[in-house]
PDB file of N, CA and C in Angstrom:
ATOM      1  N   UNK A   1     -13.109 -21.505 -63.494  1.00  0.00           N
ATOM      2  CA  UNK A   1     -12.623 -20.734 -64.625  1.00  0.00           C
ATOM      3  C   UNK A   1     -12.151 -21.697 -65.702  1.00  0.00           C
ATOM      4  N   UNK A   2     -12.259 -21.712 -67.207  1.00  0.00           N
ATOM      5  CA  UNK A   2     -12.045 -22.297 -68.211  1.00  0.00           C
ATOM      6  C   UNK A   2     -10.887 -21.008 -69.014  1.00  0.00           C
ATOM      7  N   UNK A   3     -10.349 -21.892 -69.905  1.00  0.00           N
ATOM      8  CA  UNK A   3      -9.646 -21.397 -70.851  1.00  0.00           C
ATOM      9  C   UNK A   3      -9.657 -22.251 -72.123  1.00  0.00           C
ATOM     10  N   UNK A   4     -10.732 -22.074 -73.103  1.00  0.00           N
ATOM     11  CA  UNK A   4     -10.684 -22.829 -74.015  1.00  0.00           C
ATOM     12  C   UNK A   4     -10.330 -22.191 -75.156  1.00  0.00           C
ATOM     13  N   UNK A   5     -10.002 -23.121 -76.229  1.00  0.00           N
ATOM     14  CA  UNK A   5      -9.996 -22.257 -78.107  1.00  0.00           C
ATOM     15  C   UNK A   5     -10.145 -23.221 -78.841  1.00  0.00           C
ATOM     16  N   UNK A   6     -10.436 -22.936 -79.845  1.00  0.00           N
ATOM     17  CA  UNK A   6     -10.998 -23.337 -81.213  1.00  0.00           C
ATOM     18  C   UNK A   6     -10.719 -22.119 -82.365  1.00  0.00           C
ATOM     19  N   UNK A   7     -10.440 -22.871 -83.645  1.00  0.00           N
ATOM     20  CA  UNK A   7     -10.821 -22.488 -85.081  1.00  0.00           C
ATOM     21  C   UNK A   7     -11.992 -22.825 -85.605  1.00  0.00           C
ATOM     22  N   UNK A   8     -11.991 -21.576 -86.250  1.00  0.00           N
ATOM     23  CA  UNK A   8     -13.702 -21.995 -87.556  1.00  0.00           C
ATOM     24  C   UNK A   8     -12.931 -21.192 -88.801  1.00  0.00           C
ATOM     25  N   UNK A   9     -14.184 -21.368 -89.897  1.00  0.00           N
ATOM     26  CA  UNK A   9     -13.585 -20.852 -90.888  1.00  0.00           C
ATOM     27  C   UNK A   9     -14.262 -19.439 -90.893  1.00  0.00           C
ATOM     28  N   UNK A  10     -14.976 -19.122 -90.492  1.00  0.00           N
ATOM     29  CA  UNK A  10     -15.357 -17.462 -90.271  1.00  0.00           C
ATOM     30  C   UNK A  10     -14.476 -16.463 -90.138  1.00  0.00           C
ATOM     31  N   UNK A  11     -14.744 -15.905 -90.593  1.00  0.00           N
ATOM     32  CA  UNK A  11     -13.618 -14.373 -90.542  1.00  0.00           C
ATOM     33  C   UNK A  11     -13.709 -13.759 -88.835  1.00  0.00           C
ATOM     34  N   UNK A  12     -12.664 -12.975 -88.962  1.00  0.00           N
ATOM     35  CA  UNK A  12     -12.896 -12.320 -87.267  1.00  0.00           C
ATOM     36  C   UNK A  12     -14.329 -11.236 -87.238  1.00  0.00           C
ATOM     37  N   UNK A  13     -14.241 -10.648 -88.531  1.00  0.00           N
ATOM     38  CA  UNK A  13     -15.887 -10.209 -87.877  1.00  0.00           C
ATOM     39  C   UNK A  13     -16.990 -10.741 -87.713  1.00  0.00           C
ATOM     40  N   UNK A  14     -16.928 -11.940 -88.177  1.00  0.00           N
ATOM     41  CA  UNK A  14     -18.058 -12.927 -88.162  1.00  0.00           C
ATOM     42  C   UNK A  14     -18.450 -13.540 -86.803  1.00  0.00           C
ATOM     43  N   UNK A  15     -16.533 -13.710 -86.560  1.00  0.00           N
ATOM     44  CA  UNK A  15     -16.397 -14.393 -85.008  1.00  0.00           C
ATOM     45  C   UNK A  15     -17.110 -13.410 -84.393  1.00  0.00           C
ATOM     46  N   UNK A  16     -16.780 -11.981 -84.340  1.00  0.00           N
ATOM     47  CA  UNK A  16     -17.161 -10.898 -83.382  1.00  0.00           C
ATOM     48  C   UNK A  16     -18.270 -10.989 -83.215  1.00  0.00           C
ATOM     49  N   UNK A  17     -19.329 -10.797 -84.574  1.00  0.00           N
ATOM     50  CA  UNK A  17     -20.820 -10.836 -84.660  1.00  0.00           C
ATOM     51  C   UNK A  17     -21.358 -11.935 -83.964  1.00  0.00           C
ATOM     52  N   UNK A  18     -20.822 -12.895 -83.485  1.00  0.00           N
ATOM     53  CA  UNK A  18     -21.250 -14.479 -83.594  1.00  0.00           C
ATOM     54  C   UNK A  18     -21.441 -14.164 -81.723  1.00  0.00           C
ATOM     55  N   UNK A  19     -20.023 -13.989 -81.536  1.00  0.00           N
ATOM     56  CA  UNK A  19     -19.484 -13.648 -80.189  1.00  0.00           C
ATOM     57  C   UNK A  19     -20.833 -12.579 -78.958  1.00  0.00           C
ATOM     58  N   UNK A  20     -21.417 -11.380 -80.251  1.00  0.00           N
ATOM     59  CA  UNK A  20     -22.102 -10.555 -79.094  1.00  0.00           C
ATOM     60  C   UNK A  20     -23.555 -11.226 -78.821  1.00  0.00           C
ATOM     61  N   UNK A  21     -23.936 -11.521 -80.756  1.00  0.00           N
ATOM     62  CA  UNK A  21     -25.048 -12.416 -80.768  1.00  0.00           C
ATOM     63  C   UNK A  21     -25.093 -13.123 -79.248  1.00  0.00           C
ATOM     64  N   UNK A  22     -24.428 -14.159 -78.983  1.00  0.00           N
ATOM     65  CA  UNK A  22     -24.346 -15.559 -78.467  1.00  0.00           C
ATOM     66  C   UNK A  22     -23.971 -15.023 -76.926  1.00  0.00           C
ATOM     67  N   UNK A  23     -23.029 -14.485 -76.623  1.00  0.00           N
ATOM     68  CA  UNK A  23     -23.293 -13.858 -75.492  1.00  0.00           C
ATOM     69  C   UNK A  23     -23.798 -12.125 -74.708  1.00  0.00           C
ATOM     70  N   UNK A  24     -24.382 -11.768 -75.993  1.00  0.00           N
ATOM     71  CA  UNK A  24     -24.869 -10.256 -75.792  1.00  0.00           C
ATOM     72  C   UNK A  24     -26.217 -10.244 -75.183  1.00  0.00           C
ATOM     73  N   UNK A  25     -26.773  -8.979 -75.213  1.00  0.00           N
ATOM     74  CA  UNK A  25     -28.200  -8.755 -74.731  1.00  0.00           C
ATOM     75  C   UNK A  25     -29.393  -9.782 -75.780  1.00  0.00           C
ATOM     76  N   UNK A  26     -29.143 -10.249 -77.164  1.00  0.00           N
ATOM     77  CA  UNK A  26     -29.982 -11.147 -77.827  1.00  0.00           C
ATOM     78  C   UNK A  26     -29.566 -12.755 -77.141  1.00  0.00           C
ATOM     79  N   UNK A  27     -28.688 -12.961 -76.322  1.00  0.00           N
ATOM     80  CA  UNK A  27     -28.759 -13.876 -76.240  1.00  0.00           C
ATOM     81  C   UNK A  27     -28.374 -14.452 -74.843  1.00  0.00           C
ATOM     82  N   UNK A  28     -26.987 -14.499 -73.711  1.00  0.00           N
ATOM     83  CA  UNK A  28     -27.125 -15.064 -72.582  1.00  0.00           C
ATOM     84  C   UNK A  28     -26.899 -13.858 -71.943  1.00  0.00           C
ATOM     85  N   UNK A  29     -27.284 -12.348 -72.251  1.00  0.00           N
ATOM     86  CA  UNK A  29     -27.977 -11.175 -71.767  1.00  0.00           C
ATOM     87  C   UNK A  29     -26.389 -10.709 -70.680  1.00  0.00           C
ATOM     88  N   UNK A  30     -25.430 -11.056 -71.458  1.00  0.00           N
ATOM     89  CA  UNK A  30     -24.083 -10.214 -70.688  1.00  0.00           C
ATOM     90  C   UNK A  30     -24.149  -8.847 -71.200  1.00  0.00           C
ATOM     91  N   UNK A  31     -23.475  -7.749 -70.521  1.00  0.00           N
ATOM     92  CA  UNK A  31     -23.264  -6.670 -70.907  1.00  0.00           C
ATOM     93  C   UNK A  31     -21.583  -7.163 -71.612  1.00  0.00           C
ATOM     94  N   UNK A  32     -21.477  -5.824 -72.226  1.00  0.00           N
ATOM     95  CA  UNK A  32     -20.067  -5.872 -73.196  1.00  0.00           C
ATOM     96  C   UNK A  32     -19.205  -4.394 -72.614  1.00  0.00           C
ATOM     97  N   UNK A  33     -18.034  -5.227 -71.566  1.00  0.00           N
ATOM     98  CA  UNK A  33     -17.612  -3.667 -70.273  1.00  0.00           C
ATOM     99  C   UNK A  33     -16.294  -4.067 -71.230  1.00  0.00           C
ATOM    100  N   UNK A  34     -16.056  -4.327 -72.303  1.00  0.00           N
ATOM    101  CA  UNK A  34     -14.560  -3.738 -73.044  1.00  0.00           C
ATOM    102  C   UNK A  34     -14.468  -4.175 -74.003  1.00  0.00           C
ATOM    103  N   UNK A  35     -14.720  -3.238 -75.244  1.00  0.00           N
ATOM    104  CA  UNK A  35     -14.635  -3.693 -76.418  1.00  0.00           C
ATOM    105  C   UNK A  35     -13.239  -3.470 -77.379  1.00  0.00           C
ATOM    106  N   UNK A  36     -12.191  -4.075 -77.599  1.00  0.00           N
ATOM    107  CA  UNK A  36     -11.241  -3.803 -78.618  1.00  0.00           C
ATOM    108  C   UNK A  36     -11.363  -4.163 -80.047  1.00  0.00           C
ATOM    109  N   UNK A  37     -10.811  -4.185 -80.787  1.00  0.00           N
ATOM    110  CA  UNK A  37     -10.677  -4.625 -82.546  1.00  0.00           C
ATOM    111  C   UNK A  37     -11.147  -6.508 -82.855  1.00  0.00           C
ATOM    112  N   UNK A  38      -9.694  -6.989 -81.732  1.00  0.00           N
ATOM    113  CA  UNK A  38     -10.220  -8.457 -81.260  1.00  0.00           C
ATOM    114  C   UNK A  38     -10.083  -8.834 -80.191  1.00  0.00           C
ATOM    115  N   UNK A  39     -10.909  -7.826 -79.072  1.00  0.00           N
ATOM    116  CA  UNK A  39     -11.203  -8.703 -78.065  1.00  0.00           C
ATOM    117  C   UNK A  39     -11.989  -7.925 -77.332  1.00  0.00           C
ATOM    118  N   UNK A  40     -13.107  -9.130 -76.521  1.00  0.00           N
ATOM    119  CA  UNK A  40     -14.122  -8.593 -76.020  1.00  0.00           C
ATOM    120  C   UNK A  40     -14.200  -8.991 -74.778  1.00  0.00           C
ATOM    121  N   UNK A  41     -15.106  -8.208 -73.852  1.00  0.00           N
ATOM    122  CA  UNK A  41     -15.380  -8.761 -72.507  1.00  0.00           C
ATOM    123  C   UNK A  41     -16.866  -8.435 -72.107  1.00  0.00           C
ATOM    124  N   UNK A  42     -17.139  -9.313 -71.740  1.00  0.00           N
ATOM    125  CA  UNK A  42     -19.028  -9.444 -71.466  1.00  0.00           C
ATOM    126  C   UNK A  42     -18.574  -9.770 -70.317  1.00  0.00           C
ATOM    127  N   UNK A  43     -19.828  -9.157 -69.142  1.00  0.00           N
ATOM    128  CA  UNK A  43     -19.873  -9.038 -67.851  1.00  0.00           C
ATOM    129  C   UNK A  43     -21.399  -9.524 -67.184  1.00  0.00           C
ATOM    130  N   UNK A  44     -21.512 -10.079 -66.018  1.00  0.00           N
ATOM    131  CA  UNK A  44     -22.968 -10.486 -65.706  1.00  0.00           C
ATOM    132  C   UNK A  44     -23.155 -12.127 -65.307  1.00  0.00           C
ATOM    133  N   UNK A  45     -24.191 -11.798 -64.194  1.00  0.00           N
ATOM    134  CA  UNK A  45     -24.612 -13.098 -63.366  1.00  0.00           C
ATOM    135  C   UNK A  45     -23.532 -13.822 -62.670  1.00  0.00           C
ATOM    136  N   UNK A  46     -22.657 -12.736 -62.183  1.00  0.00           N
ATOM    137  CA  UNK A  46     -21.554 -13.018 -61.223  1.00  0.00           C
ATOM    138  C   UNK A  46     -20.403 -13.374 -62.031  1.00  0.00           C
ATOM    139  N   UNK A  47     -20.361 -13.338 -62.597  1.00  0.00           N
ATOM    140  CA  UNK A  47     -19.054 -13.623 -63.984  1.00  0.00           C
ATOM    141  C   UNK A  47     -18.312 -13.444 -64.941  1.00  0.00           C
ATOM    142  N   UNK A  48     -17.539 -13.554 -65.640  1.00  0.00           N
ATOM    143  CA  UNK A  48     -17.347 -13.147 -67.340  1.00  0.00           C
ATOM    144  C   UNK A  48     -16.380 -13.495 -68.040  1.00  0.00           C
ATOM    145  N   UNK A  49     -16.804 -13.202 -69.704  1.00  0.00           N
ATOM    146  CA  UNK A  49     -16.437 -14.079 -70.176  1.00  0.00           C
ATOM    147  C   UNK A  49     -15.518 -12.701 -71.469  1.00  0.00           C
ATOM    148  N   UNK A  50     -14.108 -13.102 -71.342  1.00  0.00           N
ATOM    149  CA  UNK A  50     -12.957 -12.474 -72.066  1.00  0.00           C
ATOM    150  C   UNK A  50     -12.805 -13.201 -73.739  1.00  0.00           C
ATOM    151  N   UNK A  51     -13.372 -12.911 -74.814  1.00  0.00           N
ATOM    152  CA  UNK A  51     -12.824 -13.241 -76.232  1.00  0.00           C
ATOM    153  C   UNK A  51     -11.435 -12.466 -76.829  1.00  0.00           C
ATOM    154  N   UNK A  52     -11.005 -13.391 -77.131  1.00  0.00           N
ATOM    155  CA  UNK A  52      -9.657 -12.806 -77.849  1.00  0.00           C
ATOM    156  C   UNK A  52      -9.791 -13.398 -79.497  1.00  0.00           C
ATOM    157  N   UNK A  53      -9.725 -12.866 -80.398  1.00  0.00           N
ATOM    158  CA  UNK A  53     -10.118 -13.357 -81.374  1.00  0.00           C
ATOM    159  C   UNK A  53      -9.237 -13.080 -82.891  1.00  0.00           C
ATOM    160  N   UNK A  54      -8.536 -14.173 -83.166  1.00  0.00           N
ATOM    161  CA  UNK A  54      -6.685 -13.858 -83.999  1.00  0.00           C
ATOM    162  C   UNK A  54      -7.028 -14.626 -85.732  1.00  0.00           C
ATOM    163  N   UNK A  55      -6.851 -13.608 -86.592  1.00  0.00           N
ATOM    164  CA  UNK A  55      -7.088 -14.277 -87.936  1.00  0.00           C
ATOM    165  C   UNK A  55      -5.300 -15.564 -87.761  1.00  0.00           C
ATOM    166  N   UNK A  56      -6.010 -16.965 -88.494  1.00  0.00           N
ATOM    167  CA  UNK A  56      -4.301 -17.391 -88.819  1.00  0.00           C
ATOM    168  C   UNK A  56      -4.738 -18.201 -90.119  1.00  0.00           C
ATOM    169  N   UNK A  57      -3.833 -17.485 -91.312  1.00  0.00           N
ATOM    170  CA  UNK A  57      -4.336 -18.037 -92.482  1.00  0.00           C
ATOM    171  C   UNK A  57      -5.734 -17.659 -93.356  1.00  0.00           C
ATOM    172  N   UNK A  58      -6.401 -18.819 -93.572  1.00  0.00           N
ATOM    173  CA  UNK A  58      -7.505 -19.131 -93.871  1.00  0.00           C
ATOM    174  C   UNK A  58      -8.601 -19.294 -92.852  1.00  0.00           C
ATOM    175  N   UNK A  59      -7.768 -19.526 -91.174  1.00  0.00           N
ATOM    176  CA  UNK A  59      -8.979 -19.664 -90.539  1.00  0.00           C
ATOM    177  C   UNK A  59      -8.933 -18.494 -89.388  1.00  0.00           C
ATOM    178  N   UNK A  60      -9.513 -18.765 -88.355  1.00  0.00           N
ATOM    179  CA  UNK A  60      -9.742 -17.872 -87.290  1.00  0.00           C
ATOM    180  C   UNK A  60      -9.616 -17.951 -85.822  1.00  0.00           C
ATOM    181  N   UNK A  61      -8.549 -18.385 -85.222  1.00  0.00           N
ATOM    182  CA  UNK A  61      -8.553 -18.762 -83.877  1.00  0.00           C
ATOM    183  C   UNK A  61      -9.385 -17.619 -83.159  1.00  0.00           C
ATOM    184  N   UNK A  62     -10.241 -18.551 -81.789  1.00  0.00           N
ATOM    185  CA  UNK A  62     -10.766 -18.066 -81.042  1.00  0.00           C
ATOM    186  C   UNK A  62     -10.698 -18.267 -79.627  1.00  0.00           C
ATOM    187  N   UNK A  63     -10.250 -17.651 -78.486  1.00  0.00           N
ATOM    188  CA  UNK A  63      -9.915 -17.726 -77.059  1.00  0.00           C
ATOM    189  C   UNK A  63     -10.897 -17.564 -76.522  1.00  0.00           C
ATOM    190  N   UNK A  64     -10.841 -18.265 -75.333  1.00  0.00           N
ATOM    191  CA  UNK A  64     -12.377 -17.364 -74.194  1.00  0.00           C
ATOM    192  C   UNK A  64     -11.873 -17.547 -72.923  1.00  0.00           C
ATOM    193  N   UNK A  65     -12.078 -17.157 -72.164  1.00  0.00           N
ATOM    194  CA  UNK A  65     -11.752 -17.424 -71.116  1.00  0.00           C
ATOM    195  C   UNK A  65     -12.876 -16.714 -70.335  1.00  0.00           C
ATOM    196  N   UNK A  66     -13.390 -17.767 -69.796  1.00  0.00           N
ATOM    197  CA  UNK A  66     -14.934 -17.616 -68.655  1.00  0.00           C
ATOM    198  C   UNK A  66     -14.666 -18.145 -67.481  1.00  0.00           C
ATOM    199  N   UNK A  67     -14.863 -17.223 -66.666  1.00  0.00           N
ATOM    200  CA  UNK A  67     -15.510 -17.764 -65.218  1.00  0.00           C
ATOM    201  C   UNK A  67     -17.283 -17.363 -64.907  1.00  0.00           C
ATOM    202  N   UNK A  68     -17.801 -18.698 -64.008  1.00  0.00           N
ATOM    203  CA  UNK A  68     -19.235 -18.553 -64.070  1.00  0.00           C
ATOM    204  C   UNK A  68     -19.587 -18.934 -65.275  1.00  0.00           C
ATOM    205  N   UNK A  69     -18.990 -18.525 -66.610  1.00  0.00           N
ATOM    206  CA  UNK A  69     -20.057 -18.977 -67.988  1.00  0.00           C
ATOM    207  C   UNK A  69     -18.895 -20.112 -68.546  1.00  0.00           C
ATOM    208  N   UNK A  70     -18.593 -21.241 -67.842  1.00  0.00           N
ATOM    209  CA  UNK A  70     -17.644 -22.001 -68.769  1.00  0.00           C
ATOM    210  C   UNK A  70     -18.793 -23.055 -69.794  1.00  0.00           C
ATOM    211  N   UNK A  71     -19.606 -23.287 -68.865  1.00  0.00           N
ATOM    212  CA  UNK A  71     -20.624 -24.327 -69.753  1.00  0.00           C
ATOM    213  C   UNK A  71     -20.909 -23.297 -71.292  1.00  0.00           C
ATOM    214  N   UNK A  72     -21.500 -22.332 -71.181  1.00  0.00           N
ATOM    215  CA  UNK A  72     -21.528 -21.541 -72.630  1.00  0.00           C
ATOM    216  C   UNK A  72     -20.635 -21.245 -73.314  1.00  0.00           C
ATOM    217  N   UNK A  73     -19.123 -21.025 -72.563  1.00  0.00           N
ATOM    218  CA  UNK A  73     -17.864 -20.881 -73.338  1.00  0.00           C
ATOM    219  C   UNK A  73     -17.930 -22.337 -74.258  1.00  0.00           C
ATOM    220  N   UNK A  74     -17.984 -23.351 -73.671  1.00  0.00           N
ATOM    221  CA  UNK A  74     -17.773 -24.666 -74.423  1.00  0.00           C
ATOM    222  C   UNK A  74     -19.114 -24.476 -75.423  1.00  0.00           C
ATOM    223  N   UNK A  75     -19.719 -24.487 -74.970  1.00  0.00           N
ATOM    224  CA  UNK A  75     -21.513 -24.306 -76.354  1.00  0.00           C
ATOM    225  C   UNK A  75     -20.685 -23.630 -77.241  1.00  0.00           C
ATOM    226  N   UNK A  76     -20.347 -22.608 -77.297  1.00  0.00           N
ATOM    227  CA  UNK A  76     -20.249 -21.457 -78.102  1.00  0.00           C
ATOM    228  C   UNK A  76     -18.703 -21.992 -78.982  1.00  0.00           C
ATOM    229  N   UNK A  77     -18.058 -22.548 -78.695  1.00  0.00           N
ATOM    230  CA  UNK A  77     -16.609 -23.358 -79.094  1.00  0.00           C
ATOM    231  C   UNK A  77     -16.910 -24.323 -80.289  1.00  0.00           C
ATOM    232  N   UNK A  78     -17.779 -24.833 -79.304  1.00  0.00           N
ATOM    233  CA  UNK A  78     -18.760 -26.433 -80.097  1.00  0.00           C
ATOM    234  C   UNK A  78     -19.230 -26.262 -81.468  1.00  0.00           C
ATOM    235  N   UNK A  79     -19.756 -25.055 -81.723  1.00  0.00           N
ATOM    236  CA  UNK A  79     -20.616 -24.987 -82.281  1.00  0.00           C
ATOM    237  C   UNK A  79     -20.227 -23.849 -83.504  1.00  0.00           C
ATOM    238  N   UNK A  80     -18.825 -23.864 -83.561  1.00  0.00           N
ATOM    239  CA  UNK A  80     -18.242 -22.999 -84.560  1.00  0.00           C
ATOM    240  C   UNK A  80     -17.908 -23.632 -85.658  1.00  0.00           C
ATOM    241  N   UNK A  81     -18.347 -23.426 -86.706  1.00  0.00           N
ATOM    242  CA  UNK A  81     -18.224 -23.952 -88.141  1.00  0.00           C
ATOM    243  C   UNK A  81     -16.500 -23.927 -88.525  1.00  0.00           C
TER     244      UNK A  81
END
């Protein structure tokens, strides 16, 4: 299990959009078993992966917390503008 975060400068719906993209059915094919305002939970391939997702300022903190998907939690961290 991981618990990572990062800021980008994206807005939280961007994060969100970014979030189902990257781990939704277009992409590492999780289902989405709880959706709130900011926070999500994708389920699948024995695992899952919890977004919590907090405007601060100008930027956008982002939480994850994965078990089974920590290698993509970090991709997906990495790779936020």
């Amino acid at each position: 299990m991981i618990n990572i975060e990062g800021t980008t400068k994206l807005s939280e719906g961007e994060v969100i959009e970014s979030l189902k993209k990257y781990f939704g059915k277009g992409g590492q094919g999780l289902e989405i078993t709880d959706e709130q305002p900011s926070c999500l939970t994708f389920a699948g391939g024995g695992g899952n992966v919890t977004a919590t997702v907090c405007p601060e300022g100008e930027k956008t903190r982002v939480n994850l917390v994965a078990q089974e998907w920590e290698y993509q939690a970090r991709q997906f961290i990495s790779q936020l503008p």
